[in-house]
Protein backbone atom coordinates (compact mmCIF):
# COMPACT_ATOMS: atom_id res chain seq x y z
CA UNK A 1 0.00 0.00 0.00
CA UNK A 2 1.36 3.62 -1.02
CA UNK A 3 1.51 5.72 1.97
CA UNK A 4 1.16 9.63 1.96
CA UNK A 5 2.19 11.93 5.18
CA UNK A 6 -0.26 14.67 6.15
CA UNK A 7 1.80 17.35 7.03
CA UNK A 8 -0.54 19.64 8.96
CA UNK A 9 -1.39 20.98 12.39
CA UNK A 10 -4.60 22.14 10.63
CA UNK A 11 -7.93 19.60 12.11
CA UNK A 12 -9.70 20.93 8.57
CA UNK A 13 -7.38 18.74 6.35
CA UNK A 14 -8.75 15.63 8.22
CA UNK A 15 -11.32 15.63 5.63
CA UNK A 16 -8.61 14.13 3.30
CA UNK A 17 -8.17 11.11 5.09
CA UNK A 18 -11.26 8.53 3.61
CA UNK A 19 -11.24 9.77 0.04
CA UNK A 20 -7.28 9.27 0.67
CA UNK A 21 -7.78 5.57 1.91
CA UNK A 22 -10.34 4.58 -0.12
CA UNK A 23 -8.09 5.78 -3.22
CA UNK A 24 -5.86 2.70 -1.73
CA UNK A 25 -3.28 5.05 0.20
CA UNK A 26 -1.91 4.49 4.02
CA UNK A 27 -2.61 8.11 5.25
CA UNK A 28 -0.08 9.39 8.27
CA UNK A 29 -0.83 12.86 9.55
CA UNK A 30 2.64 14.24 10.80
CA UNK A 31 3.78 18.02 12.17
CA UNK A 32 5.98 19.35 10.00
CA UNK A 33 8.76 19.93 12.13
CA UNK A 34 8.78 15.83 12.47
CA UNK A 35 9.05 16.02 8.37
CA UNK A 36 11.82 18.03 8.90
CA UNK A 37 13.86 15.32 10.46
CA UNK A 38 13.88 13.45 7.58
CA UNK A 39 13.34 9.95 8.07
CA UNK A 40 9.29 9.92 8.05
CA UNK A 41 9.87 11.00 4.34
CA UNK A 42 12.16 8.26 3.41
CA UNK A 43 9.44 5.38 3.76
CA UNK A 44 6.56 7.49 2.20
CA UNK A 45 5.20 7.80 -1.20
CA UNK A 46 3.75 11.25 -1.70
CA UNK A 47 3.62 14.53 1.21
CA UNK A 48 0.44 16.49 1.14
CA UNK A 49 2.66 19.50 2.56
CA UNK A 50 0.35 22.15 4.09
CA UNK A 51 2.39 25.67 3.91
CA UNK A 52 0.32 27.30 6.85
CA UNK A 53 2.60 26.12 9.25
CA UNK A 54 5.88 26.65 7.68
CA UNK A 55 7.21 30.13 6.46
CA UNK A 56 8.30 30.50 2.85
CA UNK A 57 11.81 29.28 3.49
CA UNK A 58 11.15 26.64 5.53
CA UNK A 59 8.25 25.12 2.69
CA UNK A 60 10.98 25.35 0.17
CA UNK A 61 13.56 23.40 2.26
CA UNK A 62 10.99 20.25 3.09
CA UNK A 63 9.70 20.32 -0.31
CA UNK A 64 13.35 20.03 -1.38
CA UNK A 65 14.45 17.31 0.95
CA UNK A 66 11.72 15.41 -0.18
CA UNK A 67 12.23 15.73 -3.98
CA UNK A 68 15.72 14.48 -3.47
CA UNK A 69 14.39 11.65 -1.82
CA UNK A 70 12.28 10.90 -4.86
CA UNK A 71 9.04 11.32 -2.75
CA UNK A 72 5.90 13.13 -4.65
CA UNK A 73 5.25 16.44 -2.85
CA UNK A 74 2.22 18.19 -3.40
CA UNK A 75 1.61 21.80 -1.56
CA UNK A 76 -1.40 22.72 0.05
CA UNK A 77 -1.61 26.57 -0.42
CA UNK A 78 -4.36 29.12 0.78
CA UNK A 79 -5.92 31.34 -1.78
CA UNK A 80 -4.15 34.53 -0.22
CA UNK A 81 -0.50 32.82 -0.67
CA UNK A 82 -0.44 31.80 -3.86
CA UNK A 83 2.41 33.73 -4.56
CA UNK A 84 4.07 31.10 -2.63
CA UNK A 85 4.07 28.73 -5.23
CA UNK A 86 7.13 30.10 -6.85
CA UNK A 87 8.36 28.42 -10.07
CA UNK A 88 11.52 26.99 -8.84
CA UNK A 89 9.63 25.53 -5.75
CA UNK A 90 10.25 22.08 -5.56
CA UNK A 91 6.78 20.75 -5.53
CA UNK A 92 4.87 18.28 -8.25
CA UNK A 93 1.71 19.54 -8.14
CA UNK A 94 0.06 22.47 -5.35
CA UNK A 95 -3.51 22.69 -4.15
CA UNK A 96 -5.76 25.19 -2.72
CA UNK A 97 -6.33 24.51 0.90
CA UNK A 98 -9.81 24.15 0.04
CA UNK A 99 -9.46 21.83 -2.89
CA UNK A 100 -11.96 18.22 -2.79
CA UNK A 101 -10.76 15.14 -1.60
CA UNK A 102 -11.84 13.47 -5.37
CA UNK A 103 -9.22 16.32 -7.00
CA UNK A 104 -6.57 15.98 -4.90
CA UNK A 105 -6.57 12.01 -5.02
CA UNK A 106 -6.50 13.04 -8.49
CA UNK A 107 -3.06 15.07 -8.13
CA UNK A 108 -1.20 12.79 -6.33
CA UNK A 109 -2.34 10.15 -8.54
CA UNK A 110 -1.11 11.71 -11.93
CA UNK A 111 2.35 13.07 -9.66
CA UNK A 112 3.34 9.65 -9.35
CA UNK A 113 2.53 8.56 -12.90
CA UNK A 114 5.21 11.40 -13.66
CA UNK A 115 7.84 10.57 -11.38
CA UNK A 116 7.29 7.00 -11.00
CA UNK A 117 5.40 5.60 -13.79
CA UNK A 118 2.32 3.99 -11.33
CA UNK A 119 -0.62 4.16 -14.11
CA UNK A 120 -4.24 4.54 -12.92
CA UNK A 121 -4.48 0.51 -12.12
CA UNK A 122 -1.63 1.29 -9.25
CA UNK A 123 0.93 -0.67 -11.51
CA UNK A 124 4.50 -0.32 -11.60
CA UNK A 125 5.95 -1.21 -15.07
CA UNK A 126 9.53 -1.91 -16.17
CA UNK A 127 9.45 -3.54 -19.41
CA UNK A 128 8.08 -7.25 -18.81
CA UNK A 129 7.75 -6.63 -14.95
CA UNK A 130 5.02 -5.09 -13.55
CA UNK A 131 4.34 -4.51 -9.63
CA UNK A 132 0.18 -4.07 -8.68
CA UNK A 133 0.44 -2.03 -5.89
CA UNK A 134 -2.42 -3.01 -4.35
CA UNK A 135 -3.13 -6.37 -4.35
CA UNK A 136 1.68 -6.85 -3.68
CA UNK A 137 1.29 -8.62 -6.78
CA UNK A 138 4.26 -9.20 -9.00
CA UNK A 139 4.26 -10.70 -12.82
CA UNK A 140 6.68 -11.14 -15.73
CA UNK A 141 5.14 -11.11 -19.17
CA UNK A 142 1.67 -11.84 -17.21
CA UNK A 143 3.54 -14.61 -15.02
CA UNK A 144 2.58 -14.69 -11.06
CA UNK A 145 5.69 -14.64 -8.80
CA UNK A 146 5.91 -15.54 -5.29
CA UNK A 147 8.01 -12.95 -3.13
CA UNK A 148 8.45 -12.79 0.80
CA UNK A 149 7.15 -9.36 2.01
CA UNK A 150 10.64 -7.92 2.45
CA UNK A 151 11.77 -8.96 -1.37
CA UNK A 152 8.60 -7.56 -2.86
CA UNK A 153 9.70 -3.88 -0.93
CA UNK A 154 13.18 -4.00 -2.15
CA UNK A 155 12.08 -4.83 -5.75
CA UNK A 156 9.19 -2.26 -5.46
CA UNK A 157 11.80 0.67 -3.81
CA UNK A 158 13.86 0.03 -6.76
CA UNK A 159 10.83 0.12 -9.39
CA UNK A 160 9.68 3.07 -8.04
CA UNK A 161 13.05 4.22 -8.36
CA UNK A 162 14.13 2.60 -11.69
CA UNK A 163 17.39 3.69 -13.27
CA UNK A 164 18.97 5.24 -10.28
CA UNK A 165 21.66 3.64 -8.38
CA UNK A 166 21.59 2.94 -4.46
CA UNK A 167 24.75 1.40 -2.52
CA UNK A 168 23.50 -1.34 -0.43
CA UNK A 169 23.23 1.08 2.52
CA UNK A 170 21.14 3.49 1.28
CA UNK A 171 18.70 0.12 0.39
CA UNK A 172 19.20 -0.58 4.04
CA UNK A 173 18.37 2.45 5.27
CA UNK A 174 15.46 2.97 3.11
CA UNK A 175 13.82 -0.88 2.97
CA UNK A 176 14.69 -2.14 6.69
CA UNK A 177 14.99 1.47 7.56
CA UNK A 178 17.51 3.19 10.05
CA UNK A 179 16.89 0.88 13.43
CA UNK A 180 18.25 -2.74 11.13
CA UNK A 181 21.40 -3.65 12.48
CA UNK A 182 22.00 -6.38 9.89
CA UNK A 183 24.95 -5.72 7.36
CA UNK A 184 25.37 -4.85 3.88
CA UNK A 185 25.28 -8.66 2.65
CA UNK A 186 21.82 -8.86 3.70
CA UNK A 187 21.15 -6.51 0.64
CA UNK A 188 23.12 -9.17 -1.53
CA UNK A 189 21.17 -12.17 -0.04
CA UNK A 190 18.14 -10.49 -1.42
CA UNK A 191 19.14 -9.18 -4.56
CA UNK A 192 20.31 -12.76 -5.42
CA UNK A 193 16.68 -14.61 -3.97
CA UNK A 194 14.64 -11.46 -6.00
CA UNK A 195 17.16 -11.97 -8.83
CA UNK A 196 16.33 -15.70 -9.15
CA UNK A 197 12.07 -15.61 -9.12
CA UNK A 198 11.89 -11.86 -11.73
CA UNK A 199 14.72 -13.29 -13.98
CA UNK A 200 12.76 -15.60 -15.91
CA UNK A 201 12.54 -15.91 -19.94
CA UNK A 202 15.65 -14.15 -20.81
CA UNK A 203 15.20 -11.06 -18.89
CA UNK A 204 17.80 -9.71 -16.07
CA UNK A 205 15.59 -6.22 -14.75
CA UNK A 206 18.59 -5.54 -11.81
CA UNK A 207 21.88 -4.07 -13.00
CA UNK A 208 24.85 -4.56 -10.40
CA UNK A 209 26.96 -1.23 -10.67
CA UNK A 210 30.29 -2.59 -9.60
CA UNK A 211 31.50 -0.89 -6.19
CA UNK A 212 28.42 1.03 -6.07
CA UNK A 213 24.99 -0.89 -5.80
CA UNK A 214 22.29 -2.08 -8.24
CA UNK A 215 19.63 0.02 -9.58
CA UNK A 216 16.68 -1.84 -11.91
CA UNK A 217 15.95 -1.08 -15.64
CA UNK A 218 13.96 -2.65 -18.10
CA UNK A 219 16.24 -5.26 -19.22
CA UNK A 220 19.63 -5.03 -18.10
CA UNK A 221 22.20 -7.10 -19.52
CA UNK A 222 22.51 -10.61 -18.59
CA UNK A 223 26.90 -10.63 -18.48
CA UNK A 224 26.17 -8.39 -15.27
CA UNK A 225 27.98 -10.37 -12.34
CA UNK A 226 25.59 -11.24 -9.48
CA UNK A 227 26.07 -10.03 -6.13
């Protein structure tokens, strides 16, 4: 399930929370000083970030960290401070305050279609592999494949990611998150397991980048050594 942070201290943006879930998203409302420390962003999907409580500077900074963290950011903006809504603002879409909960399910929806390719169906695709979202399905050319819960997040972190690189302890740090104490061979052990059920008919979707990490593409080549 996608999960989007509510960053508000605002009770009237409550309203967003059942069109939000019944859209299929895990809805967490969060201060936005907490966003500020960083780590609540790194395991969401999209920040509804309300710019009442933040002056200009501040808004600009979150929605910044976020974007670099490849999370969907969309700004919720009284009518009065539009002018907020700058063009270099790092944002992917902005809202009035007062916007429905159908439109703005709307926005994040077509947000993540840009920056992650999840179509309307809440499908991940990457050439023959495709991720449903919702039902933590995973196929190859229309084939069912059985992953543990932890392999289908790594696979779905780097789908929702594809073509960038991430050293094996960025993947811890954003898949087991900050409190796993395993090492960096854990990463490995599940690169190789995901690696052996998605690799099927000829493909090879995960690239190792020697001394770096892996990223996943739509059909990398197969002379890539494994992990």
């Amino acid at each position: 399930m996608r999960t989007v942070i509510l960053a508000t201290r605002h009770a009237d943006l409550a309203r967003f929370e059942a069109p939000l879930a019944q859209a299929g998203f895990a809805v967490k409302p969060l201060a936005p000083d907490r966003l500020a420390e960083g780590e609540p962003a790194e395991r969401a999907d999209a920040v509804l970030l309300d710019v009442r409580d933040t002056s200009p500077s501040t808004s600009a900074s979150l929605a910044a960290a976020c974007a670099e963290r490849d999370v969907v950011v969309v700004a919720l903006v009284p009518e009065e401070d539009l002018d907020r809504v700058t063009a270099d603002l790092a944002v992917d879409d902005f809202a009035l305050v007062t916007v429905g909960g159908p439109e703005l399910v709307r926005r994040i929806a077509r947000a993540l279609w840009r920056r992650h390719g999840i179509d309307s169906e809440n499908g991940v695709h990457c050439g023959a592999l495709m991720l449903d979202l919702s039902n933590y399905r995973v196929t190859v050319e229309g084939e069912t494949l059985v992953l543990t819960f932890k392999e289908y997040e790594l696979l779905r972190f780097l789908a929702m990611n594809a073509g960038r690189v991430f050293t094996r302890e960025q993947l811890l740090n954003r898949v087991w998150g900050y409190d796993y104490f395993g090492g960096a061979r854990t990463v490995d052990v599940h690169i190789r397991r995901i690696r052996s059920k998605i690799e099927i008919r000829g493909h090879s979707f995960i690239e190792t980048v020697r001394n770096v990490g892996y990223r996943l593409v739509a059909d990398a080549r197969k002379e890539n050594p494994e992990p």
